[in-house]
Protein backbone atom coordinates (compact mmCIF):
# COMPACT_ATOMS: atom_id res chain seq x y z
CA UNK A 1 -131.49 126.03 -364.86
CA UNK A 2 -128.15 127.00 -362.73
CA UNK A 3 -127.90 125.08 -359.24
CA UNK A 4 -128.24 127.57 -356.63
CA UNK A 5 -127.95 125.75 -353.46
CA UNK A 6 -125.55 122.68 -352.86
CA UNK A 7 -124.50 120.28 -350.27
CA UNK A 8 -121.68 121.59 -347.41
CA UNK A 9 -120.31 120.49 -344.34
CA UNK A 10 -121.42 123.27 -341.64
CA UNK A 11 -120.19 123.72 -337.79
CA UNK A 12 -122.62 125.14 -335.90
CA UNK A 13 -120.45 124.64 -332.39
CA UNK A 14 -116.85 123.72 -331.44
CA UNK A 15 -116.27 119.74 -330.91
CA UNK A 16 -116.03 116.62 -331.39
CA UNK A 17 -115.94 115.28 -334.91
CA UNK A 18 -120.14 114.63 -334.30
CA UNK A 19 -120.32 118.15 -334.74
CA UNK A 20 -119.87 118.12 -338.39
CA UNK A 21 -122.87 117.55 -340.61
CA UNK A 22 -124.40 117.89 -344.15
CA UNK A 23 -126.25 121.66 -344.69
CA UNK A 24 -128.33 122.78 -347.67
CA UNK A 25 -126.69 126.24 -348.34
CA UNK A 26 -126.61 128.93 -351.46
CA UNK A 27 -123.73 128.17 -353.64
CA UNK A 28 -121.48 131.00 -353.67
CA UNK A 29 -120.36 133.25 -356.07
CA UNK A 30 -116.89 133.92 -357.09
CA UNK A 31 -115.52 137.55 -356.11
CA UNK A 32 -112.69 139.95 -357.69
CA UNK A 33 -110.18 137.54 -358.50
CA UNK A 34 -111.64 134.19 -358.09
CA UNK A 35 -113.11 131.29 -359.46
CA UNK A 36 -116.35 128.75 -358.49
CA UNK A 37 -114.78 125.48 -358.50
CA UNK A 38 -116.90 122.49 -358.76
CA UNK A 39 -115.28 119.93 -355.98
CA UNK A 40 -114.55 116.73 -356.47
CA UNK A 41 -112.40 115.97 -353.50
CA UNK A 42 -111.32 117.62 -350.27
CA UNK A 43 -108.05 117.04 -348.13
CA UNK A 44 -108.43 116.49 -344.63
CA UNK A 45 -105.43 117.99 -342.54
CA UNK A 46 -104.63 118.94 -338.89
CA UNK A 47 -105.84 123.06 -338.91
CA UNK A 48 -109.73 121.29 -339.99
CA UNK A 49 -109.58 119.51 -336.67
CA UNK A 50 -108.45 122.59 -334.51
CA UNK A 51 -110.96 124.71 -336.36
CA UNK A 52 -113.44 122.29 -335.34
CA UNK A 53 -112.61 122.28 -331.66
CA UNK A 54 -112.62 126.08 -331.58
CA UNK A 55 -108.75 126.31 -331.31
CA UNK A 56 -108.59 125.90 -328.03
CA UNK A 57 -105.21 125.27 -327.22
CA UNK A 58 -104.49 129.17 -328.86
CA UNK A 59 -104.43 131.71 -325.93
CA UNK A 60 -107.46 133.72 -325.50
CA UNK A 61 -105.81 136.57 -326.47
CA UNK A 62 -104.58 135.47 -329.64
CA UNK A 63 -107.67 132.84 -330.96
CA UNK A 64 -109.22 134.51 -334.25
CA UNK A 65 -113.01 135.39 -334.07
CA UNK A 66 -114.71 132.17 -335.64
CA UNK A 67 -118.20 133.04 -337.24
CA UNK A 68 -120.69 129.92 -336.24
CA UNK A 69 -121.70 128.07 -338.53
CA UNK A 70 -119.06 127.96 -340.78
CA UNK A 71 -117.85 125.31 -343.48
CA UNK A 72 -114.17 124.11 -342.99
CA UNK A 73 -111.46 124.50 -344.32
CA UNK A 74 -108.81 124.71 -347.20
CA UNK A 75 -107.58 121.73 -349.51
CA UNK A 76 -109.42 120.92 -352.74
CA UNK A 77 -109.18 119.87 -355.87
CA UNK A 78 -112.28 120.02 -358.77
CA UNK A 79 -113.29 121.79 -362.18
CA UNK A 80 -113.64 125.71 -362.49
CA UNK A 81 -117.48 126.25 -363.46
CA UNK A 82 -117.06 129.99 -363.63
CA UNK A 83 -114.57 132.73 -363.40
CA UNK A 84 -114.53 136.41 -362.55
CA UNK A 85 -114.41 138.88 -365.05
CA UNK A 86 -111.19 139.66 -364.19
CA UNK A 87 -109.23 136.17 -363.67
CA UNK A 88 -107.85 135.65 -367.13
CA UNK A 89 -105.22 133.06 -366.54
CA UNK A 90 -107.77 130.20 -365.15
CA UNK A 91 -110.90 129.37 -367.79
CA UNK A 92 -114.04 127.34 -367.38
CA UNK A 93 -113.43 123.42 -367.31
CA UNK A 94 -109.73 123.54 -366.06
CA UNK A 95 -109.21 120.91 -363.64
CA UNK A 96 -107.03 122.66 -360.91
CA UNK A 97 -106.10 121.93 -357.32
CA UNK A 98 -105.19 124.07 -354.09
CA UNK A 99 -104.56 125.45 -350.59
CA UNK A 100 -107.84 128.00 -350.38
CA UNK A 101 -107.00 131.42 -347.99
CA UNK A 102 -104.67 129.32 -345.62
CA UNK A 103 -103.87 130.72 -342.93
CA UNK A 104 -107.02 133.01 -342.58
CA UNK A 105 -108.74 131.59 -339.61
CA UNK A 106 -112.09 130.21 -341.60
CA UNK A 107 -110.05 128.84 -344.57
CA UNK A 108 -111.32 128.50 -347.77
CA UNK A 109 -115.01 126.66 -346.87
CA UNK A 110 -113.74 123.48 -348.63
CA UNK A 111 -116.16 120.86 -347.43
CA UNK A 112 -118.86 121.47 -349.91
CA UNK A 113 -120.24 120.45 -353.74
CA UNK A 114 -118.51 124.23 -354.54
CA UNK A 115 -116.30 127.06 -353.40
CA UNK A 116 -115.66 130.45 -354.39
CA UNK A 117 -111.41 130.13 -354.43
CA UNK A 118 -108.93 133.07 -354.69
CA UNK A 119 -107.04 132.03 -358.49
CA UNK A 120 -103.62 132.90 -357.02
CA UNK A 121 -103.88 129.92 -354.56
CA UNK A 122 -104.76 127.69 -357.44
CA UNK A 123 -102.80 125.56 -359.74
CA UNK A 124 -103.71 123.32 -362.78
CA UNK A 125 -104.20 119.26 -361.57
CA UNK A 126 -101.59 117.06 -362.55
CA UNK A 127 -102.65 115.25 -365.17
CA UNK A 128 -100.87 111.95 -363.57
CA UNK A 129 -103.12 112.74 -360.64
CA UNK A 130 -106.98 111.40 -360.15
CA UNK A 131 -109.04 114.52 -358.14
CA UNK A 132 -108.32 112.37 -354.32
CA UNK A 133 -104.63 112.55 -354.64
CA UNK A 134 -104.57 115.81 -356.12
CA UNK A 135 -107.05 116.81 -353.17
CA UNK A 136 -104.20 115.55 -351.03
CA UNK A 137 -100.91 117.49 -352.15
CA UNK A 138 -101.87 121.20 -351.22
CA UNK A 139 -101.57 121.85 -347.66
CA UNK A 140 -98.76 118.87 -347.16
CA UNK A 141 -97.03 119.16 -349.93
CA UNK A 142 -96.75 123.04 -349.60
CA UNK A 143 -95.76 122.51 -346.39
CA UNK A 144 -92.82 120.45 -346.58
CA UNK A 145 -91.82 122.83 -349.58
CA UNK A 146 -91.94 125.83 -347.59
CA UNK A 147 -89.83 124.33 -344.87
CA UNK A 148 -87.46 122.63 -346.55
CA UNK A 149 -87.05 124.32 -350.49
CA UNK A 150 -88.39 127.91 -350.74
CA UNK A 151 -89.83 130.07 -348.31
CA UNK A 152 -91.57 132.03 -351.02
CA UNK A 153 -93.39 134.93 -348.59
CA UNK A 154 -91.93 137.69 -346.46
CA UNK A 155 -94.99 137.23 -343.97
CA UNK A 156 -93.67 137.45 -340.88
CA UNK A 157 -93.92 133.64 -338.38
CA UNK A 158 -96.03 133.82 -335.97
CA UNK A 159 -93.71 131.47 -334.06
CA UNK A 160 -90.53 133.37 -333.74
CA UNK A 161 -88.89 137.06 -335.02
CA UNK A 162 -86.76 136.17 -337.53
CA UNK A 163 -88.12 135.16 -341.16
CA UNK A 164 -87.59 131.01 -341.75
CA UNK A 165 -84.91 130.23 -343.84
CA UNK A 166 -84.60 126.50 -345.52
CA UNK A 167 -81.24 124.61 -345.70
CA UNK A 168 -79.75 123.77 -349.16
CA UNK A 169 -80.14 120.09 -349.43
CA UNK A 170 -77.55 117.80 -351.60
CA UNK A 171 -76.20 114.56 -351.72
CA UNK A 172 -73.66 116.39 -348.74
CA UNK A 173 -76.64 116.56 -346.24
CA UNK A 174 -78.27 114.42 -343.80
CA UNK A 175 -82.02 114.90 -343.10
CA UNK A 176 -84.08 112.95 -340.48
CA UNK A 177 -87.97 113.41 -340.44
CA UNK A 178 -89.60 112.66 -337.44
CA UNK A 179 -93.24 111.57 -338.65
CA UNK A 180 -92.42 110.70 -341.65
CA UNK A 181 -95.64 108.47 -343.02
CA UNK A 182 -97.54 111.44 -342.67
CA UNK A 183 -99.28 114.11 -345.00
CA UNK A 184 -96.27 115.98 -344.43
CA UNK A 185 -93.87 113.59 -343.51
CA UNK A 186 -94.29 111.56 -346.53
CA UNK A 187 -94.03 114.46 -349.19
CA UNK A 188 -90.67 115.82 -347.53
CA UNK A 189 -89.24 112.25 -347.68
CA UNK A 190 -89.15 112.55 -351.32
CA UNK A 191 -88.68 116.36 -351.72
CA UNK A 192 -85.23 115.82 -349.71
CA UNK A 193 -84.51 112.96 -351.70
CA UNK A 194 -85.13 114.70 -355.09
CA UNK A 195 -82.60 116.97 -354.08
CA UNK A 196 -79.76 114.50 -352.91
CA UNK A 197 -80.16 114.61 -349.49
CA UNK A 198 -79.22 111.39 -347.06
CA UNK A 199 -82.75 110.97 -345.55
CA UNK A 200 -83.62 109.21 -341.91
CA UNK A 201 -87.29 108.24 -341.68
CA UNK A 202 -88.66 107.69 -338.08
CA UNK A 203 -92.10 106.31 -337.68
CA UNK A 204 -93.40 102.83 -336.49
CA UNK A 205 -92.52 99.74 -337.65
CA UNK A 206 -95.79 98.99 -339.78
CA UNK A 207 -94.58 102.46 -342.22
CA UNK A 208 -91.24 101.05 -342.56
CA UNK A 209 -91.70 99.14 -346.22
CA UNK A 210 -93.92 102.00 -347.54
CA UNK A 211 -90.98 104.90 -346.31
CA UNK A 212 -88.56 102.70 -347.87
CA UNK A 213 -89.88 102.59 -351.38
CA UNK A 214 -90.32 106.40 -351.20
CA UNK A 215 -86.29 106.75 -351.05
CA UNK A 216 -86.08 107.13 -347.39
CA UNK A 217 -82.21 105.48 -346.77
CA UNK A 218 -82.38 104.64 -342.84
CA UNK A 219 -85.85 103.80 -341.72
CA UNK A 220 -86.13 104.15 -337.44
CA UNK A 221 -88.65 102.39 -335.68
CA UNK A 222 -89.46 104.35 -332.78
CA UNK A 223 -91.17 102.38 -331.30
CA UNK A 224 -88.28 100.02 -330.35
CA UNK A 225 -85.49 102.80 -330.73
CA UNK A 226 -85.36 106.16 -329.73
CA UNK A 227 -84.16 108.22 -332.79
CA UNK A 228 -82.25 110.63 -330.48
CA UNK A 229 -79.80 107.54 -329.22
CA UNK A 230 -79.39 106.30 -332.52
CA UNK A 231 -79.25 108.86 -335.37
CA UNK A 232 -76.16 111.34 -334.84
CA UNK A 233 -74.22 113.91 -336.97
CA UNK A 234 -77.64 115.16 -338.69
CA UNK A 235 -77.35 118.20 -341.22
CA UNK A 236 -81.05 118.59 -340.34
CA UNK A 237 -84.28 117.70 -338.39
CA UNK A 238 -88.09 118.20 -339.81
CA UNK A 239 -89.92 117.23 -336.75
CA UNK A 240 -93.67 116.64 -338.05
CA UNK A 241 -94.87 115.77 -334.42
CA UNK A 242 -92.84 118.66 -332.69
CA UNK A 243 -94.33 120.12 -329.55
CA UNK A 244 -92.64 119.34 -325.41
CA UNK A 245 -90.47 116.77 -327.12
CA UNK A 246 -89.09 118.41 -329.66
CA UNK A 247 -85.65 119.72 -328.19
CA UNK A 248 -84.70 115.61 -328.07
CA UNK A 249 -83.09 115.82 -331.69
CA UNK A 250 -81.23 118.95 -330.34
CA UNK A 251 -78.53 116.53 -329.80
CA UNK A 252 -78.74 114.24 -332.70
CA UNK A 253 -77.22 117.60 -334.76
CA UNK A 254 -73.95 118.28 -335.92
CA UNK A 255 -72.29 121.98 -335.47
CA UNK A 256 -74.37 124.36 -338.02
CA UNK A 257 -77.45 121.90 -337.95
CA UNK A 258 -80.92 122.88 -337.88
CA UNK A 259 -84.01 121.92 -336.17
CA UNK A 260 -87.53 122.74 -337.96
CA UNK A 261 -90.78 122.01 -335.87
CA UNK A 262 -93.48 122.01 -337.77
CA UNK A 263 -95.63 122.56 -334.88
CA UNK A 264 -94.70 125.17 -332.06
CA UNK A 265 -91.81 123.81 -329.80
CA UNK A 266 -89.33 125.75 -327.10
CA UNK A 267 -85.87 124.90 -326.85
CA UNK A 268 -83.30 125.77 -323.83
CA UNK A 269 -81.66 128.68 -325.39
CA UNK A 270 -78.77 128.19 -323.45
CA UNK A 271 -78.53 124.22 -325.08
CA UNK A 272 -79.22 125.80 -328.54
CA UNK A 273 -75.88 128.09 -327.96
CA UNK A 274 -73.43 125.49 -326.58
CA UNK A 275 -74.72 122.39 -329.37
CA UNK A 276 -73.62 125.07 -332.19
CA UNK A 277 -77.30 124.75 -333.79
CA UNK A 278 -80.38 126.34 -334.75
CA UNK A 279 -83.70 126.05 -334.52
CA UNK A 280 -86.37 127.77 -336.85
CA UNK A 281 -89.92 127.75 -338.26
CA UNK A 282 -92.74 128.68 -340.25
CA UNK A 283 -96.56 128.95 -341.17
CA UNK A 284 -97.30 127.25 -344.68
CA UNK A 285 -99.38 129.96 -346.81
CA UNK A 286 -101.49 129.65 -350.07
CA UNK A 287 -99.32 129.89 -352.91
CA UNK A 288 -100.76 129.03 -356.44
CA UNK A 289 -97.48 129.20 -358.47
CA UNK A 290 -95.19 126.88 -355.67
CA UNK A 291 -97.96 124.63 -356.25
CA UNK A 292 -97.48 124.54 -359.83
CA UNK A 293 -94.04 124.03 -359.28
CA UNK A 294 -94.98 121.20 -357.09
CA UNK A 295 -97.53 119.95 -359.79
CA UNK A 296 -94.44 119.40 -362.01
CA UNK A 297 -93.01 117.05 -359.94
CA UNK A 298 -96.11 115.15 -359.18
CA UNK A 299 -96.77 114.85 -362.92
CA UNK A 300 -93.47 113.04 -364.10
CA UNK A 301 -93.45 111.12 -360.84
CA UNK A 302 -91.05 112.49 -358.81
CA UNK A 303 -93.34 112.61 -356.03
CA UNK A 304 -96.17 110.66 -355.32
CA UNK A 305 -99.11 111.39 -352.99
CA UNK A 306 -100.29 108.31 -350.39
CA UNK A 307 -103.81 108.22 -349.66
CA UNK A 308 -104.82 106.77 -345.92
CA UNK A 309 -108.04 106.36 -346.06
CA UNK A 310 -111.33 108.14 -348.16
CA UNK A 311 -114.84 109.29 -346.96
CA UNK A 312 -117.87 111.08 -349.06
CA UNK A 313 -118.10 114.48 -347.57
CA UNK A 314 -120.79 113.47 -345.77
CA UNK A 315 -119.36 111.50 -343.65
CA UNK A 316 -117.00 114.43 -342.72
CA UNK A 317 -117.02 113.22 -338.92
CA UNK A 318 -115.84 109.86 -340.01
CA UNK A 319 -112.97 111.07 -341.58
CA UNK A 320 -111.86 113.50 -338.34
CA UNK A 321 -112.54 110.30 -336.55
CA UNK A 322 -110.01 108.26 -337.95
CA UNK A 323 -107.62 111.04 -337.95
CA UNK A 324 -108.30 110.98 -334.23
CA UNK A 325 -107.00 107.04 -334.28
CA UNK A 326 -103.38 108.55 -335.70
CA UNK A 327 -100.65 106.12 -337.40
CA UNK A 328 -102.50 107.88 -340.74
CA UNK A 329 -99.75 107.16 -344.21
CA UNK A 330 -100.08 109.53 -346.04
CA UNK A 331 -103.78 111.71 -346.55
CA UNK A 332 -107.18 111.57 -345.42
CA UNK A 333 -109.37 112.59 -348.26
CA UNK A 334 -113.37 113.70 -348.61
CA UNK A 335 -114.94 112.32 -352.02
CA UNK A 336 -117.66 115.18 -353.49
């Protein structure tokens, strides 16, 4: 007899990570153009935790309508159990991974024993790859590959007019990432190292051995250094903490340098002008066949995925609680 109702993790109000819990609910079906993945793991990344809280740090004006209760979010990785009639490029028992509806508002319902996913934001697992560390790749590593490699949308940024454009990285260019034991950080370390690039890690001093052996070539310890006295002449700045204190690696650029925020910054426009440099971002999107692309690399080893710390999914609120603590390396991941 088909399950019909599975485990999920539900909000029914905006807070703390206590407000996450196990729900009996129906288990969906798959629409035009998806699939019912079985889930074996679930990525936990920054938009779950906002999501949780209600966005509140959006302006009224601009916060999406959030339907209570809801199950977060987007990362996942499992086994298709059934497809639409017409999805004809993903079959029954594939083992595939992805970054479900990002950036609609309520995501693709990830925390839970299924979820009805769009095939287009899919990708088959790497092989290389257990379910957890596949679970980790999609939002982070499609991040860092939007920013840095290929745009791959024309969907227009909801942080500034003009469409993001990445730099061409080679073994001619100099790339510091600010944060770089992160989900994000982490993945970009390699990605500009795959491609040649000179790359400055900054994080704390504890991150330094694990950046190292990812190909990071200057390590900073910012906790005894400030990056933005010592690192100079940079081709190019992903800041994976961003926000107020962004516009400090303004100065660390050469003429024709950029500065990517991954989180919303403003910069003196005036500075901007007379430093010769630019600044410019982006909103990572679903995208099944960058992630295949990605799923390349993972598979022969080019890039690896670090995993912080796991949880079962029902301990959901654990898992948002040590992402709360910070210093994470690499990916917090749910276990289904």
């Amino acid at each position: 007899m088909p399950t019909t109702t599975m485990t999920a993790v539900r909000l029914h109000e905006f807070g703390g990570p206590e407000v996450l819990g196990p729900d009996e609910v129906p288990v969906p079906e798959p629409g035009p153009g998806e699939v019912l993945v079985r889930v074996h793991a679930v990525g936990v990344n920054p938009p779950d935790w906002y999501l949780r809280e209600g966005m509140p740090d959006v302006p009224a004006e601009l916060r999406p309508t959030l339907n209570l209760p809801l199950i977060p979010k987007t990362d996942v990785s499992g086994v298709v159990e059934a497809t639409a009639d017409d999805v004809d490029d993903v079959a029954v028992g594939d083992e595939v991974f992805g970054l479900l509806r990002f950036p609609a508002p309520e995501g693709g319902k990830a925390y839970a024993e299924y979820v009805a996913a769009p095939a287009a934001d899919l990708a088959r697992k790497p092989a290389r790859l257990d379910h957890v560390h596949a679970a980790g790749a999609p939002m982070a590593g499609l991040t860092a590959w939007q920013f840095l490699i290929e745009l791959g949308h024309d969907h227009p940024s909801p942080f500034q007019a003009a469409q993001h454009r990445p730099r061409t990285l080679d073994s001619t260019t100099t790339v510091l990432i600010n944060g770089a034991a992160g989900g994000v950080g982490h993945l970009a370390v390699q990605l500009a190292k795959s491609r040649g690039a000179h790359v400055v890690a900054v994080a704390s001093a504890a991150h330094e051995s694990f950046l190292v052996d990812l190909g990071a070539d200057e390590f900073i310890d910012y906790t005894t250094r400030r990056p933005e006295d010592v690192a100079h002449d940079l081709d190019l700045v992903l800041d994976c903490v961003g926000g107020p204190d962004s516009g400090r690696f303004l100065r660390t650029l050469k003429r024709g340098g950029a500065l990517f925020p991954l989180y919303p910054a403003e910069y003196d426009p005036d500075e901007v002008a007379a430093l010769g440099v630019t600044t410019s971002a982006t909103q990572v999107r679903a995208n099944g066949a960058q992630l295949a692309e990605l799923a390349g690399s993972l598979d022969d080893g080019t890039l690896r995925v670090a995993v912080d710390s796991t949880f079962p999914l029902a301990d959901a609120a654990k898992a948002h609680e040590r992402a709360a603590r910070g210093h994470i390396q690499g990916k917090i991941v749910l276990t289904v």
